[in-house]
Protein backbone atom coordinates (compact mmCIF):
# COMPACT_ATOMS: atom_id res chain seq x y z
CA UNK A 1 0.00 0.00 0.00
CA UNK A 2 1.52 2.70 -1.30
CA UNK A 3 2.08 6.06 1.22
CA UNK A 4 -0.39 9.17 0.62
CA UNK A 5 -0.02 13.28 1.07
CA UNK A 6 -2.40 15.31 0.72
CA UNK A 7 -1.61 18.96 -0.35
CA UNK A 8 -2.89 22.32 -0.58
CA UNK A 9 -6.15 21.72 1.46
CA UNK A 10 -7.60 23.26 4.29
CA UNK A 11 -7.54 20.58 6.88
CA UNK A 12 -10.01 19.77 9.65
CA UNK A 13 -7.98 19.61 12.89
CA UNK A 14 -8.23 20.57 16.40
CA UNK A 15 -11.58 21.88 15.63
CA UNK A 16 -10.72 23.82 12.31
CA UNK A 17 -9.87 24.02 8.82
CA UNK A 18 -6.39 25.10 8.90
CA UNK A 19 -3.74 25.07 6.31
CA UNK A 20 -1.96 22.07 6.79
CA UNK A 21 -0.38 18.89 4.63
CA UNK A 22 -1.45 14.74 6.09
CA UNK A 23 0.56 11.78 5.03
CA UNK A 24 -0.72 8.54 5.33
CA UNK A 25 1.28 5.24 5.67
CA UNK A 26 -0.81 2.64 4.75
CA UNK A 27 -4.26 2.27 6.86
CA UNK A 28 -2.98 4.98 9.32
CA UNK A 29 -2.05 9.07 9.61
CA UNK A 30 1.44 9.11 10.09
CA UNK A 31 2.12 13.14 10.11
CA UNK A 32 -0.12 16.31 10.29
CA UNK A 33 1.87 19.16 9.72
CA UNK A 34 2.40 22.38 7.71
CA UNK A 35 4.48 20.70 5.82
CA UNK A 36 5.22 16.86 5.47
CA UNK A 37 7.86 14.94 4.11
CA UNK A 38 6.60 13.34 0.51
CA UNK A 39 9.26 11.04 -0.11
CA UNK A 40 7.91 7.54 -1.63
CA UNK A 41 3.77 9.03 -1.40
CA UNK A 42 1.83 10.28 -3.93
CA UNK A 43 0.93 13.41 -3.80
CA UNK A 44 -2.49 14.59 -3.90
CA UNK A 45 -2.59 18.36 -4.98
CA UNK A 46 -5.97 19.29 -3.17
CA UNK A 47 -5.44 23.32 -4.00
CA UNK A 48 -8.71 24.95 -3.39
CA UNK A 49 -10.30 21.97 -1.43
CA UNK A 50 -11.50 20.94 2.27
CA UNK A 51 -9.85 17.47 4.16
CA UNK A 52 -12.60 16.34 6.44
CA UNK A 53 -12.30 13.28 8.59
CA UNK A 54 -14.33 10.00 6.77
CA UNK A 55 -17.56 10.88 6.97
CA UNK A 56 -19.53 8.14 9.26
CA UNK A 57 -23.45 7.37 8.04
CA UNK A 58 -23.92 5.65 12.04
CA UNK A 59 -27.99 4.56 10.69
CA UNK A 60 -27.99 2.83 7.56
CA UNK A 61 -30.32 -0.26 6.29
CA UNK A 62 -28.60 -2.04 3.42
CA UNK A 63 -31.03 -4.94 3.14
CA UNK A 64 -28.95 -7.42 3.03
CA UNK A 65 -29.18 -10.65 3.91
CA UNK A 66 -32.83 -11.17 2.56
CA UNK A 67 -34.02 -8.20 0.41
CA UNK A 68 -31.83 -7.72 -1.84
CA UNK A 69 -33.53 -6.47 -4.32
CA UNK A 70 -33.88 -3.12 -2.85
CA UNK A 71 -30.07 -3.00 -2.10
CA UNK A 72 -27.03 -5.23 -1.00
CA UNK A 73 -23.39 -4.28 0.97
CA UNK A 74 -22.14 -4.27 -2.93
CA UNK A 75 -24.15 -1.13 -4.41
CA UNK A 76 -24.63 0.12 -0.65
CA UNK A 77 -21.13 0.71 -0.07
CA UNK A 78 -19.98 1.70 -3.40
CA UNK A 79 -23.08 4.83 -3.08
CA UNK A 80 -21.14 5.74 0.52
CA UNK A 81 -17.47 5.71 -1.42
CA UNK A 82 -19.16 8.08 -4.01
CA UNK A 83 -20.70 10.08 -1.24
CA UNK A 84 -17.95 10.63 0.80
CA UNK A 85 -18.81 8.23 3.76
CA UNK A 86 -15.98 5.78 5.13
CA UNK A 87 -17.63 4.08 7.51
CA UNK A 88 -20.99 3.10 8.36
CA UNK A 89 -22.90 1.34 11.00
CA UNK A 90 -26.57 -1.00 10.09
CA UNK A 91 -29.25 -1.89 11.08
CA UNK A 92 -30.86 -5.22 12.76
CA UNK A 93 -34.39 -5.46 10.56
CA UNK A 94 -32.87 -7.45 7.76
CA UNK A 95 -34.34 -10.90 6.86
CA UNK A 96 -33.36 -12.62 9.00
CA UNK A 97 -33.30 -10.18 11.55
CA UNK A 98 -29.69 -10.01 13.34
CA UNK A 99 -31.16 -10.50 16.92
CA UNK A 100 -28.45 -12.67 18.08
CA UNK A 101 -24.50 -13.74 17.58
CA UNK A 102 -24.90 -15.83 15.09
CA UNK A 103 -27.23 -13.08 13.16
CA UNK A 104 -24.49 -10.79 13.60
CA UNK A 105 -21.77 -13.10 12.01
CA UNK A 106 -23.27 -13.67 9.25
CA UNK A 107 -23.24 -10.07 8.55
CA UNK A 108 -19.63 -9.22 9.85
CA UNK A 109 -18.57 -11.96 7.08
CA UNK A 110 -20.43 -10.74 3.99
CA UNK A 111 -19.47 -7.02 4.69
CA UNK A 112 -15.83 -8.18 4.57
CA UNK A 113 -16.34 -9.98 1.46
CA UNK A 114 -17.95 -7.59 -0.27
CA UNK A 115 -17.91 -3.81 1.54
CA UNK A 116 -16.09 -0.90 0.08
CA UNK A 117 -16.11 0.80 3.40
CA UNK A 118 -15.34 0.31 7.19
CA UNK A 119 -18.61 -1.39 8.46
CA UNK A 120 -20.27 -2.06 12.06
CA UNK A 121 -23.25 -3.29 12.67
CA UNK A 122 -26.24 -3.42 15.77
CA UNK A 123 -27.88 -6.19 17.05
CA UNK A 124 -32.01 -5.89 17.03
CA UNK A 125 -33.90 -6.01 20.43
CA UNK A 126 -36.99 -8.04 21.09
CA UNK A 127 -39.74 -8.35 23.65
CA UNK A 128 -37.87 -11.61 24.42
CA UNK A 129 -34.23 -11.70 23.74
CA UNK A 130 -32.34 -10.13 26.93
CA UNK A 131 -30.01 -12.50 27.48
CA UNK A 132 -28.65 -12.53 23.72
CA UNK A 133 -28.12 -9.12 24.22
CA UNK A 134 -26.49 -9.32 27.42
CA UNK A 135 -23.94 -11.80 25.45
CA UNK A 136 -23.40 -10.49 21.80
CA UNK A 137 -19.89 -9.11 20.71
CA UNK A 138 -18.55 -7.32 18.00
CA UNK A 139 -21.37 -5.00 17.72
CA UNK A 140 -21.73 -1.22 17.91
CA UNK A 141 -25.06 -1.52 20.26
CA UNK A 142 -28.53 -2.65 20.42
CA UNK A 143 -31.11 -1.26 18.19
CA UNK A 144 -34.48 -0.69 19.77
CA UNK A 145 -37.46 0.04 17.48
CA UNK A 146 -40.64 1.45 20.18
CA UNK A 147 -43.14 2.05 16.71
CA UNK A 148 -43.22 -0.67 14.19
CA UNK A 149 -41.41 0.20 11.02
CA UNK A 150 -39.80 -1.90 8.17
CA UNK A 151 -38.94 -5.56 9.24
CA UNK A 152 -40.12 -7.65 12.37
CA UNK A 153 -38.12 -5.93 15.09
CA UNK A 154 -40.34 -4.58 17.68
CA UNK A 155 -40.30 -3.80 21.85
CA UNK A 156 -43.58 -2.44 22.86
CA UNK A 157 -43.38 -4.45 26.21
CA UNK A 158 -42.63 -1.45 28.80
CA UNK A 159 -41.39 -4.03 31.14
CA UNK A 160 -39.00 -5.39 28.86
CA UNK A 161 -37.48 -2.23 27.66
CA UNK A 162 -37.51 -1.33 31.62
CA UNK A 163 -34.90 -4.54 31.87
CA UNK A 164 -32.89 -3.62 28.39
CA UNK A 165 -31.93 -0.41 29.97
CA UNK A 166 -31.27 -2.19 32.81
CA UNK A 167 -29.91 -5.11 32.54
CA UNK A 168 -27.72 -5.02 29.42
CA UNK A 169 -24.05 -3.46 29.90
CA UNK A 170 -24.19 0.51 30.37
CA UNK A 171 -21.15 1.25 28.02
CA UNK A 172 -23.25 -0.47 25.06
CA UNK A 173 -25.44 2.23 23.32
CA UNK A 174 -28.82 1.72 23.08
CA UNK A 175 -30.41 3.38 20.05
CA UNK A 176 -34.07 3.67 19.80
CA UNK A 177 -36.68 4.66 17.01
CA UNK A 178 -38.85 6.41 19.20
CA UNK A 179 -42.35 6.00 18.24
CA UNK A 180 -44.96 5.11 20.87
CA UNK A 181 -46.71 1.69 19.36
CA UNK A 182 -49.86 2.14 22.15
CA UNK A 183 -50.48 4.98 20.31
CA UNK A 184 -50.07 4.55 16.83
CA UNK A 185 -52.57 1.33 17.53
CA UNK A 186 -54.94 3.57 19.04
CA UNK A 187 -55.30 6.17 16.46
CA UNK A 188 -54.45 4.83 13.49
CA UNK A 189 -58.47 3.83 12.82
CA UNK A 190 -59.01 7.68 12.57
CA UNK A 191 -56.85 7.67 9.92
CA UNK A 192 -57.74 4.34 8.04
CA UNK A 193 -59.84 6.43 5.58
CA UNK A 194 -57.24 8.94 4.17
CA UNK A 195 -55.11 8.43 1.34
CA UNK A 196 -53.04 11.50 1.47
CA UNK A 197 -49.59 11.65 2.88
CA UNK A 198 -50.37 14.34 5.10
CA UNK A 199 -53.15 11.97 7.35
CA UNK A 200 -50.00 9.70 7.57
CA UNK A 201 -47.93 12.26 9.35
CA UNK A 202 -51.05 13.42 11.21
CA UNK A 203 -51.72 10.08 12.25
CA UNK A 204 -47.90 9.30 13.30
CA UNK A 205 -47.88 12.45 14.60
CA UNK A 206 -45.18 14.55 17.18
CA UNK A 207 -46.98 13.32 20.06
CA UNK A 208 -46.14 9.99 19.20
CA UNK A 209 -42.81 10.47 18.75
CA UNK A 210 -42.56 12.75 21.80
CA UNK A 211 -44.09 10.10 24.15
CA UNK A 212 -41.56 7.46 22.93
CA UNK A 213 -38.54 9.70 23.32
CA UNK A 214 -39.48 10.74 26.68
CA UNK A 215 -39.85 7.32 27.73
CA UNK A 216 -36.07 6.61 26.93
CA UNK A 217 -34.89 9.66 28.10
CA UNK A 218 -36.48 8.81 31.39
CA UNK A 219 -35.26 5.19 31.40
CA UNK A 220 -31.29 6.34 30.40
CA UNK A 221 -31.50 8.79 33.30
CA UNK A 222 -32.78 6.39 35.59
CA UNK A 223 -30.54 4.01 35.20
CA UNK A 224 -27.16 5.74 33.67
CA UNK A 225 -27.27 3.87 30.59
CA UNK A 226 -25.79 5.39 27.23
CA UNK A 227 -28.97 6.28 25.03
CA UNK A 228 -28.74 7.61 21.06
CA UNK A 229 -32.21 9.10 20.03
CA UNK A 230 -32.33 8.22 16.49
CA UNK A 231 -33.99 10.27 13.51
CA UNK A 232 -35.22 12.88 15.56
CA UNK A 233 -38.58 14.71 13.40
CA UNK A 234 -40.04 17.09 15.55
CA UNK A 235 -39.01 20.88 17.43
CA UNK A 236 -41.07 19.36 20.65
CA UNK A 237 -38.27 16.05 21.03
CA UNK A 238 -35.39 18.80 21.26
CA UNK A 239 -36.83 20.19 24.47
CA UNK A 240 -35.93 16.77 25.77
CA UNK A 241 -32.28 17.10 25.24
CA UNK A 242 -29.09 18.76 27.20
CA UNK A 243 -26.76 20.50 24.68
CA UNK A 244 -23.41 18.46 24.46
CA UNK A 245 -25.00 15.61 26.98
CA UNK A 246 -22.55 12.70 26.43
CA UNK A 247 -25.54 10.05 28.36
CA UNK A 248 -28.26 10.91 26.37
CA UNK A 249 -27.54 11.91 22.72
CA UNK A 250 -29.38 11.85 19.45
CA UNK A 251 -28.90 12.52 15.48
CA UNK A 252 -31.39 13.95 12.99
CA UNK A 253 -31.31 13.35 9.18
CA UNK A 254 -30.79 15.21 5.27
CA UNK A 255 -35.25 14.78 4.55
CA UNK A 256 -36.13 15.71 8.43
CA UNK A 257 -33.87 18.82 8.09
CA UNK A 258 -34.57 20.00 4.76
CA UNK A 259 -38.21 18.21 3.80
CA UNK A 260 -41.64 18.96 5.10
CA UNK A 261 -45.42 17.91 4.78
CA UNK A 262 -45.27 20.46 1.87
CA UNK A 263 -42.71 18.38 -0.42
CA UNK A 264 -45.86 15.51 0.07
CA UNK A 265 -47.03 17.48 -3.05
CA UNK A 266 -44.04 16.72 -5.11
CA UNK A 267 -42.73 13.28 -4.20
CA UNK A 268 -46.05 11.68 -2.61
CA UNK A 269 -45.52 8.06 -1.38
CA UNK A 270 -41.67 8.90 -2.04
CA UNK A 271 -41.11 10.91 0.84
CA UNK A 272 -42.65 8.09 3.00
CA UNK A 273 -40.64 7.29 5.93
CA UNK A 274 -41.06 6.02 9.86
CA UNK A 275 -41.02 9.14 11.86
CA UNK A 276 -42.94 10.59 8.82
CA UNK A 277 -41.75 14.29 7.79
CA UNK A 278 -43.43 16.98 9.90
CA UNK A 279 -43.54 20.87 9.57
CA UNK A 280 -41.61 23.71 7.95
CA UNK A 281 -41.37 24.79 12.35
CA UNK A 282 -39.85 21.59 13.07
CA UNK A 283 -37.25 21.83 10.24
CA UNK A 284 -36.61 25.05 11.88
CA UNK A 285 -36.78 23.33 15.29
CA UNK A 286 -34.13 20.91 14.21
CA UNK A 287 -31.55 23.07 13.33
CA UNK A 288 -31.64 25.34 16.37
CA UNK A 289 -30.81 21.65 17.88
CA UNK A 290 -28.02 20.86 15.68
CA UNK A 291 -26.51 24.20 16.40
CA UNK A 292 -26.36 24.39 20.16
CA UNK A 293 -25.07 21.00 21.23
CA UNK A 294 -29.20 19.46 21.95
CA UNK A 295 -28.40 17.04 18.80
CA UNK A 296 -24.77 16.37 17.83
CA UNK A 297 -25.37 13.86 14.84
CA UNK A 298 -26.55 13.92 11.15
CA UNK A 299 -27.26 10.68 10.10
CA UNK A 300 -29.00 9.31 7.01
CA UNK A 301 -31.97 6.87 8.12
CA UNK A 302 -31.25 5.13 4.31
CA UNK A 303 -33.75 2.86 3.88
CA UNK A 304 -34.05 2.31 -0.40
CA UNK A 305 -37.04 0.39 -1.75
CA UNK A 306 -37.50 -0.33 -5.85
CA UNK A 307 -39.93 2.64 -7.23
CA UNK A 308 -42.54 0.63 -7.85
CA UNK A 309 -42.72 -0.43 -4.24
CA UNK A 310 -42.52 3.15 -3.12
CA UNK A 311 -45.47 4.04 -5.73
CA UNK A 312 -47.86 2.28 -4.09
CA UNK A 313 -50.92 3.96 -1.83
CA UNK A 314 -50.04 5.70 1.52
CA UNK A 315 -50.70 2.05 3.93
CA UNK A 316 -48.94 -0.10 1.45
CA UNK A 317 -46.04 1.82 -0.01
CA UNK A 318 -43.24 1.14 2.32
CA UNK A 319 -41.18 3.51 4.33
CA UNK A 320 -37.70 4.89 3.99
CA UNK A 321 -35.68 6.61 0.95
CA UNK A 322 -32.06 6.08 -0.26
CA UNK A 323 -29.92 8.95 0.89
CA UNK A 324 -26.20 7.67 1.86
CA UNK A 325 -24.58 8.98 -1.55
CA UNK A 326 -25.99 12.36 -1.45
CA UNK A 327 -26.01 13.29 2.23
CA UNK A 328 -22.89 14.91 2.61
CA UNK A 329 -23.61 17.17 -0.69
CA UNK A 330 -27.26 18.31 1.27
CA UNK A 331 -25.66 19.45 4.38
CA UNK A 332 -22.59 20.99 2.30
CA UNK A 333 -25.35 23.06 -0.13
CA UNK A 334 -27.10 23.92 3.56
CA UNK A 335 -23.52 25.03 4.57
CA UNK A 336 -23.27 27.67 1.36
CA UNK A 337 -26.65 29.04 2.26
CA UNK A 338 -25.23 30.03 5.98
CA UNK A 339 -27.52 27.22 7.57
CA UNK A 340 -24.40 26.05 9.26
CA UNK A 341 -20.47 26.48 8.86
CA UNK A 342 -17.73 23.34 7.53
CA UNK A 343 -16.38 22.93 10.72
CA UNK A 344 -20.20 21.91 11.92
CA UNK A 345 -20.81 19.58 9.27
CA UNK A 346 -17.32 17.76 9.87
CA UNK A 347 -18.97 18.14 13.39
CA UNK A 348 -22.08 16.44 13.20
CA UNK A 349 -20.95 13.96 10.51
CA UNK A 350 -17.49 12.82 11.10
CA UNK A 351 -16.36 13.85 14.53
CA UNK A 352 -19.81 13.37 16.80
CA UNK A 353 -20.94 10.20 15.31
CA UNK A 354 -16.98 8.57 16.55
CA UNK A 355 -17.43 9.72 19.89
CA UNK A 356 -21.21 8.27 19.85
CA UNK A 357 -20.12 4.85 19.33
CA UNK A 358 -16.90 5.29 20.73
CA UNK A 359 -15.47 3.66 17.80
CA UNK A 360 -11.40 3.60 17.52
CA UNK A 361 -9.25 5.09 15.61
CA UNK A 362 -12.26 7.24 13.70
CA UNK A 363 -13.43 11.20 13.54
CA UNK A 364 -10.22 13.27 13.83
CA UNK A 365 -7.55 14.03 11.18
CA UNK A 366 -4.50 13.05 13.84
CA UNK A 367 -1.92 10.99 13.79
CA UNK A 368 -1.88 7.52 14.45
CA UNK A 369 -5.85 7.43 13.79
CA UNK A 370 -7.19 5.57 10.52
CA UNK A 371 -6.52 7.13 7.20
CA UNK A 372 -10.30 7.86 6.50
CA UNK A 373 -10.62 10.83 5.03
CA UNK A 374 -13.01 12.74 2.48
CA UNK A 375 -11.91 15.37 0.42
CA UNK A 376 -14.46 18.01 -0.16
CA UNK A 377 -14.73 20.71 -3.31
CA UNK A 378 -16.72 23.37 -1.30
CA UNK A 379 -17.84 25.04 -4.45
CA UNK A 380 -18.63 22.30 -7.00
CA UNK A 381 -21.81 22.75 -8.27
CA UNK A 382 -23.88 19.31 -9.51
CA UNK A 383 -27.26 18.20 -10.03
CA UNK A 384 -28.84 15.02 -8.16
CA UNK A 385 -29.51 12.78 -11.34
CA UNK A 386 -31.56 9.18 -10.46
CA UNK A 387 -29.76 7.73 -13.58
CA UNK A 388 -26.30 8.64 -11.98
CA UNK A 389 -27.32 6.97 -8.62
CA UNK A 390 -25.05 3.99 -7.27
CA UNK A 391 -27.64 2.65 -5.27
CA UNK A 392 -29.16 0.05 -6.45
CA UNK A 393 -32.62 1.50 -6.45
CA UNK A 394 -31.60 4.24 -8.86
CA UNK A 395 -33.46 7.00 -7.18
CA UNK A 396 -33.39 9.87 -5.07
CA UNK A 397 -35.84 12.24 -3.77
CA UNK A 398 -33.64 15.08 -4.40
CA UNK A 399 -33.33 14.05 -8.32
CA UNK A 400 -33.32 17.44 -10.26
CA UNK A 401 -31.64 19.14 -7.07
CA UNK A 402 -28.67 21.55 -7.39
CA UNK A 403 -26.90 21.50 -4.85
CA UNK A 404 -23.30 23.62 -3.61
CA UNK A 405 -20.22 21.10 -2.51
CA UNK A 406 -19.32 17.18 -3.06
CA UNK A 407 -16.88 14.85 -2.43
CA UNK A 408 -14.17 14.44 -4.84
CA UNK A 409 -12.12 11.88 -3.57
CA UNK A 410 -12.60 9.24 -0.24
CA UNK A 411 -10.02 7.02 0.98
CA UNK A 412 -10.30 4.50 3.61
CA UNK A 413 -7.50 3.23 5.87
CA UNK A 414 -5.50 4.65 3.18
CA UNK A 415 -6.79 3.64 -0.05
CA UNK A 416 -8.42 5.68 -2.14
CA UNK A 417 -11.83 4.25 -2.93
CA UNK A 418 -13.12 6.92 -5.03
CA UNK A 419 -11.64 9.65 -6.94
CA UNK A 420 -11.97 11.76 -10.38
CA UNK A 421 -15.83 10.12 -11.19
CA UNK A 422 -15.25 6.71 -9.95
CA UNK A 423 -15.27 3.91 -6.94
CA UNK A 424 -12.44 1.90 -7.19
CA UNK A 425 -13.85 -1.44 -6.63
CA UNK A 426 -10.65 -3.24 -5.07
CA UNK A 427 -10.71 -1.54 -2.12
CA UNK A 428 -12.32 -3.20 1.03
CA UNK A 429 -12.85 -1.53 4.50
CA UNK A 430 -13.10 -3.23 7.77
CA UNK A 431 -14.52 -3.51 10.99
CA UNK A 432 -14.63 -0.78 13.40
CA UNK A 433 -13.79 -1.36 16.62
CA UNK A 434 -14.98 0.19 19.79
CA UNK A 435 -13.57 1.06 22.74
């Protein structure tokens, strides 16, 4: 593996793009610097360009094993080396569902056959399976869904998510979909009639999700157990949160921070997911969060299903929308419209979702940590094309988008994986590992 330095860029490190050079000998940073010795690297000339850390997607659904037609670790992965992400972490609701070791084995050894990325992965919670999650290993931390969504995975027991936060180790992160099931069960036949999108986020409304996230709040408090409030939809959930808490933390996504109930117009049964987008106030809501400290973590929710899935009426059309390869360039073109600066999105995308998961090696340009790193053009203007998707899908509900800033080249422990147009399919990540 030949050695790497990147020139010219503004680097992210210590907390700001500063002018500064990185070598890399093979998978690790081996001098940050303004100026580095080259000899035996190539040299990158990054003139005019930003070095973030990797970018880490920490809430992905890549379908596989069982679905995948909708997507596999393949296409998945080479859409995060175009996007700019290095590392990612998935979800439990495949098919099977990875509630136990042996779930989470199965998917440990296809990622390393077949991932272009650095890959972690939770194991799913169940009314009934405490003592597999008491004895699981190699996972980034248990994935508990309060409102039904895609897949089987389900705890609306209160008793035994009472003994999850309890009795399951408090260094392992629990991270929740928080949607109260009671209630979606209860209102959902005052709803049964409509067929527009908007009675879907009326029916799974902000109380639901507001009941749910208080609940886990409550029960991380109570008993001092690391919580991460996924997707977070809604102004009222913020109140909930302690800027820069490091027991109780959450994320928010690209469509709940720049999609409302009035995009339902344009995109229909597209813009389905589980929490459903709310209001142009919440949007609003969200980023007041992201700004001071409440929520610390952008993170995609992607969740692709074929078109003609997606097309179907609001009950049957499933939820979720591809996002992984384009989520960087959102929160970039937010960045040029003074929504938020760089050093926040290498923030909330590459520094804050490390620390989360306490993963090793990951989030900081420093040396001795992991050669992930994404190299941004600030200024390059694109459109979001569904034909020029990597996901295996092929859409995106931001096609026809224009958006301010990409990735132009991501390396990982490194290798460069994608550069000048193209994923360089030899390259394979592999596992994070957590302190």
């Amino acid at each position: 593996m030949a050695a790497i330095v990147i020139r010219g860029a503004q680097v992210y490190h210590n907390g700001r793009f500063q002018a500064l050079e990185v070598r890399a000998d093979g998978p690790h940073i081996s001098a940050v610097a303004p100026k580095v010795d080259a000899s035996g690297a190539r040299v990158i000339d990054a003139g005019g360009l930003h070095l973030f850390p990797g970018v880490i997607d920490v809430q992905v659904h890549f379908r596989e094993p069982g679905n995948t037609h909708k997507e596999d670790l393949e296409t998945a992965t080479r859409a995060c080396a175009k996007g700019g992400v290095t590392s990612f972490l998935e979800m439990p609701n495949t098919s099977p569902p990875a509630t136990n070791q042996a779930g989470v084995d199965i998917k440990l050894a296809l990622a390393a056959k077949k991932s272009r990325v650095n890959y972690g992965f939770f194991v799913g919670a169940t009314n009934t399976n405490l003592r597999e999650l008491q004895e699981v290993k190699r996972v980034c931390g248990i994935k508990v869904f309060m409102g039904a969504s895609t897949g089987d995975l389900l705890v609306d027991d209160m008793d035994a998510l009472e003994r999850i936060f309890a009795e399951t180790g408090k260094r392992r992160v629990i991270a929740l979909h928080c949607e109260d099931e009671a209630y979606l069960k209860a209102h959902k036949p005052e709803y049964a009639h409509r067929t527009d999108m908007r009675g879907y986020t009326e029916w799974r409304n902000v109380e639901a999700a507001y009941l749910a996230t208080t609940r886990a709040v409550n029960l991380a408090r109570k008993y001092g157990h690391r919580a991460h409030i996924l997707h977070v939809s809604s102004a009222r959930e913020c109140e909930l949160f302690i800027p820069r808490d490091t027991l109780v933390t959450a994320e928010t996504s690209p469509h709940h921070l720049l999609l409302n109930v009035d995009d339902y117009a344009r995109l229909g049964t597209l813009a389905k997911m589980n929490p459903p987008l709310k209001y142009r106030e919440d949007n609003a809501g969200l980023w007041r969060a992201l700004r001071d400290g409440r929520i610390g973590v952008i993170a995609t929710d992607h969740a692709p299903h074929t078109l003609e899935e997606k097309r179907r009426d609001i009950w049957k059309a499933p939820a979720g929308i591809p996002a992984v390869e384009n989520s960087l360039a959102l929160i970039l073109d937010a960045s040029s419209r003074g929504m938020c600066t760089l050093e926040q999105v290498a923030q909330w995308m590459c520094e804050n979702p490390a620390k989360t998961y306490a993963m090793k090696g990951k989030g900081r340009i420093e040396v001795g940590h992991d050669a992930d790193l994404t190299l941004v053009d600030a200024n390059a203007v694109h459109t979001v094309r569904n034909e020029e998707q990597l996901t295996k899908v092929k859409w995106s509900p931001w096609h026809g988008q224009k958006l301010k800033g990409r990735a132009v080249t991501t390396i990982v422990r490194g290798q460069v994986v994608y550069e000048n147009g193209q994923v360089q399919d030899q390259v394979r990540g592999t596992e994070i590992q957590y302190a």
